[in-house]
N, C-alpha and C. Protein backbone atom coordinates (compact mmCIF):
# COMPACT_ATOMS: atom_id res chain seq x y z
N UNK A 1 23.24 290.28 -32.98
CA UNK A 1 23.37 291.62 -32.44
C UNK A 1 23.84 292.54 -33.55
N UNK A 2 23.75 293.84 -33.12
CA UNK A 2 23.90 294.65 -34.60
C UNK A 2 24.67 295.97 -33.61
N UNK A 3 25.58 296.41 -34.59
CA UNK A 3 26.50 297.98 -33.90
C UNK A 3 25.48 298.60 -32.90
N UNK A 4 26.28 298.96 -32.45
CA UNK A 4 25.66 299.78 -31.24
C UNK A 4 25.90 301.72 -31.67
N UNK A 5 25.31 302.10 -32.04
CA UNK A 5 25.43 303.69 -32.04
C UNK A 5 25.01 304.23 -30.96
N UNK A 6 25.82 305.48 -30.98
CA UNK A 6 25.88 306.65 -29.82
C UNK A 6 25.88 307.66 -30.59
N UNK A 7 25.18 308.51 -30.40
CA UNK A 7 25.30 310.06 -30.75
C UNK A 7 25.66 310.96 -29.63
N UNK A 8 27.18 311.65 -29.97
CA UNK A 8 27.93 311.95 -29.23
C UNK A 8 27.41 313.16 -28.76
N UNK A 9 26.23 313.90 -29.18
CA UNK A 9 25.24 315.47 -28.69
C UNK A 9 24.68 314.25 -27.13
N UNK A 10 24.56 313.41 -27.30
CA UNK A 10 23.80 312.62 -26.04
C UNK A 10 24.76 312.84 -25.07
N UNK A 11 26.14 312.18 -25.27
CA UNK A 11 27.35 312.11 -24.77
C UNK A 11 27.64 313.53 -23.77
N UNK A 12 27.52 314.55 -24.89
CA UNK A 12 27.74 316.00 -24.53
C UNK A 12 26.95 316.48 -23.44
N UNK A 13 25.71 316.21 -23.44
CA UNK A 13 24.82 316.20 -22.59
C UNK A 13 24.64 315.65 -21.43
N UNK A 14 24.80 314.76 -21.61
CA UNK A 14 25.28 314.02 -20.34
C UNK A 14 26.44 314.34 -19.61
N UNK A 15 27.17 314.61 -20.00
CA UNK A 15 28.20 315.45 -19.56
C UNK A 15 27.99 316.90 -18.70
N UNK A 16 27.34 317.34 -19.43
CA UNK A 16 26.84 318.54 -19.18
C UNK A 16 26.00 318.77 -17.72
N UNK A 17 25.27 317.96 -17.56
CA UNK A 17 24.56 317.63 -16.27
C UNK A 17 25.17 316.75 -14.99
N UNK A 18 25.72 316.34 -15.86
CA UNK A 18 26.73 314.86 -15.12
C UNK A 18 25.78 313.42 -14.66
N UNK A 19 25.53 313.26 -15.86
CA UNK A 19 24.54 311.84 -15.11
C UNK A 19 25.65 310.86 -15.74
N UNK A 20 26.22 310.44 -14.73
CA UNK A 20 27.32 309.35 -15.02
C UNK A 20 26.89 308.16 -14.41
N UNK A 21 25.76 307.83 -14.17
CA UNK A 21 25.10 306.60 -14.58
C UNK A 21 24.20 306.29 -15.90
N UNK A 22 23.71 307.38 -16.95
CA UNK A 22 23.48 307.40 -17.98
C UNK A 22 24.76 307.10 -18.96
N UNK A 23 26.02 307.59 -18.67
CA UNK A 23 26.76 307.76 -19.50
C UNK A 23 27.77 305.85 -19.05
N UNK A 24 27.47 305.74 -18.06
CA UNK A 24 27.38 303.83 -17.58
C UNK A 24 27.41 303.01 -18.11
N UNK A 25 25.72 303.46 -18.42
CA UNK A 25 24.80 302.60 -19.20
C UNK A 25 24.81 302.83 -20.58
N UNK A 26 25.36 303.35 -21.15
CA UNK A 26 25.85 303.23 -22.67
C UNK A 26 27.07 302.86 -22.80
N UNK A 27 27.66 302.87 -22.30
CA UNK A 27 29.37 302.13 -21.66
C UNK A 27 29.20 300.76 -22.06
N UNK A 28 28.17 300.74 -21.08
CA UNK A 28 28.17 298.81 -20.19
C UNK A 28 27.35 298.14 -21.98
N UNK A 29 26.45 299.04 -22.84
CA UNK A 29 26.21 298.82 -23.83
C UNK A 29 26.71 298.35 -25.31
N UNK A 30 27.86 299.32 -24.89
CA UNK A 30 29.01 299.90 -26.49
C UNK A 30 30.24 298.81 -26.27
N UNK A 31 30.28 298.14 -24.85
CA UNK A 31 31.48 297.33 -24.43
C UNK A 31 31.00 295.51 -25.04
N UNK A 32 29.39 295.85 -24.65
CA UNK A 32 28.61 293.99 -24.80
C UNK A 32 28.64 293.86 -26.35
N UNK A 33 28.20 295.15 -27.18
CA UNK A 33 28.63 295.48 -28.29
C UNK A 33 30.01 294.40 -29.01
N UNK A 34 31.02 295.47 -28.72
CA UNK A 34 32.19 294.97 -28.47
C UNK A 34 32.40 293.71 -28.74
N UNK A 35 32.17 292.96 -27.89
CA UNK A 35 32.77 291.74 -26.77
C UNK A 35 31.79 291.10 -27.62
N UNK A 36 30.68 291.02 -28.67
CA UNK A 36 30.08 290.47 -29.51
C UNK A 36 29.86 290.87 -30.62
N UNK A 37 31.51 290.88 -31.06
CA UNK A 37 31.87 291.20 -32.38
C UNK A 37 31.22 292.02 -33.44
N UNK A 38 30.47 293.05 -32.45
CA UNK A 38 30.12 294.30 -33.66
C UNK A 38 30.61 295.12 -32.97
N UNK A 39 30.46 296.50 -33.89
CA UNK A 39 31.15 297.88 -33.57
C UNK A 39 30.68 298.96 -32.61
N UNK A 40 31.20 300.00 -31.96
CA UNK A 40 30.17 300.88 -31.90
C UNK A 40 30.82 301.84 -32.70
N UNK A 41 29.44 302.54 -33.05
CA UNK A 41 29.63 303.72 -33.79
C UNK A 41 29.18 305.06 -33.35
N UNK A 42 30.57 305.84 -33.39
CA UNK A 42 30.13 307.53 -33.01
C UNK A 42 29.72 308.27 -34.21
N UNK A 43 28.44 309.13 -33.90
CA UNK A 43 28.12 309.90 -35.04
C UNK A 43 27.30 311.43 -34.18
N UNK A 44 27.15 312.44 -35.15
CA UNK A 44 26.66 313.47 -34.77
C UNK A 44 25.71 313.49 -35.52
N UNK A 45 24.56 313.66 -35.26
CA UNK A 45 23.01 314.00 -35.66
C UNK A 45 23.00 315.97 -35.63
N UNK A 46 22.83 316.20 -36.93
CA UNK A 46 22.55 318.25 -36.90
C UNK A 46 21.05 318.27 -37.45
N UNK A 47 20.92 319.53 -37.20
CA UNK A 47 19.75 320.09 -36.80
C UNK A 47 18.60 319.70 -38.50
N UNK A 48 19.58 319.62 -39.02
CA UNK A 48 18.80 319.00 -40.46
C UNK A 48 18.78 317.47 -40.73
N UNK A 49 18.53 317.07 -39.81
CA UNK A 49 18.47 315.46 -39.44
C UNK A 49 18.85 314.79 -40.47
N UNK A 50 20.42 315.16 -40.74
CA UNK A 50 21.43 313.85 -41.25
C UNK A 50 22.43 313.91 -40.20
N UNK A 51 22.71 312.84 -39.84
CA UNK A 51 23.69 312.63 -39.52
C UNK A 51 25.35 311.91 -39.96
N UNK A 52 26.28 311.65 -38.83
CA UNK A 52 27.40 311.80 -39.89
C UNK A 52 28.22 311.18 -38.90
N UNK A 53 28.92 309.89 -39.01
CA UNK A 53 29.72 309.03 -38.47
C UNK A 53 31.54 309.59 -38.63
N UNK A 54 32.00 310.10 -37.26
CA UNK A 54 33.45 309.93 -37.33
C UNK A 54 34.27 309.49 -36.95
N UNK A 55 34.12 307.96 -36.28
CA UNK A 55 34.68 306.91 -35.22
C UNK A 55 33.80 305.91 -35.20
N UNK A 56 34.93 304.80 -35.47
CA UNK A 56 33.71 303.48 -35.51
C UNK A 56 34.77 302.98 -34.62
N UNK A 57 34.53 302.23 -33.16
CA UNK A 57 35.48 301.52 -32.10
C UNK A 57 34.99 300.20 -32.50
N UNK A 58 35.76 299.54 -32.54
CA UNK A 58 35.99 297.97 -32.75
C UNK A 58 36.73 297.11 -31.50
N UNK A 59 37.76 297.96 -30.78
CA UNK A 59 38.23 297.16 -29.67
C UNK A 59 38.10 297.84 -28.65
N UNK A 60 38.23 296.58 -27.47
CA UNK A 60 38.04 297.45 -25.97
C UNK A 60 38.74 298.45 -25.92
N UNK A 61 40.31 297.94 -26.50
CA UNK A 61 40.84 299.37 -25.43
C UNK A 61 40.66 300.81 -26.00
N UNK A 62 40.47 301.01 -27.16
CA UNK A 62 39.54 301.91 -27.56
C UNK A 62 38.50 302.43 -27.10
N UNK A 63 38.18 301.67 -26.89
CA UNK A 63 36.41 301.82 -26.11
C UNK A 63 37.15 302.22 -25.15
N UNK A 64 37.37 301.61 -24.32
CA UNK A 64 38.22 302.61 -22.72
C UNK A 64 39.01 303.66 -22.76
N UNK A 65 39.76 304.11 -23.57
CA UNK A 65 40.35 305.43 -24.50
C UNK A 65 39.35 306.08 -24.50
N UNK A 66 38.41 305.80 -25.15
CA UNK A 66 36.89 307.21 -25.70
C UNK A 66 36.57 307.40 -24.34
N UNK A 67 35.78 306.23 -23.66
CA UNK A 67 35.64 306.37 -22.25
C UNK A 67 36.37 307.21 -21.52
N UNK A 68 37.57 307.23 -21.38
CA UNK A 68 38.35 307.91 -20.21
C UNK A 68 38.10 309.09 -20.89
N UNK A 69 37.89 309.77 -21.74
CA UNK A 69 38.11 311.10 -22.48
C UNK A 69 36.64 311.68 -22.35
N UNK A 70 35.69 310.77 -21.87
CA UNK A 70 34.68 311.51 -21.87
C UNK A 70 34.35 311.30 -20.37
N UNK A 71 34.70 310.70 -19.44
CA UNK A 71 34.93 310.93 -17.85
C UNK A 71 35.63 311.91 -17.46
N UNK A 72 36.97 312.32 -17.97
CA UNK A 72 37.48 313.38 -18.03
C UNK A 72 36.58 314.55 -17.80
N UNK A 73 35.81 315.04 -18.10
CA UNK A 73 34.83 316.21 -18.50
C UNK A 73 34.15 316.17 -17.48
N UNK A 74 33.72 315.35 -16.29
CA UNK A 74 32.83 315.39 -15.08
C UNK A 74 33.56 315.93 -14.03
């Protein structure tokens, strides 16, 4: 298995609409991640297609930290 990335404009978006079964299913993703010893990684993709990593989660409760902070917002 290999890191799991998220681009947090997805995140935002999802948010934005509230599909909190999209935002689930990258959860239930970034956690199997996890739990099989790779990372996930947050990054922002801009409009000049580089993007740019500022959070790499390595443990659950992290992962449930980011999580709750982005449930927060619904």
């Amino acid at each position: 298995m290999e890191d799991y990335r998220i681009n947090v404009s997805d995140i935002e978006e999802l948010q934005n609409i509230g599909n909190r079964d999209a935002l689930d299913a990258i959860f239930v993703k970034a956690k199997s991640a996890i739990v099989n010893g790779e990372a996930t990684i947050l990054f922002r993709k801009f409009g000049d297609a580089h993007s740019e990593v500022f959070n790499v989660i390595t443990t659950l409760e992290d992962l449930e930290n980011y999580q709750k902070e982005v449930y927060k917002y619904l």
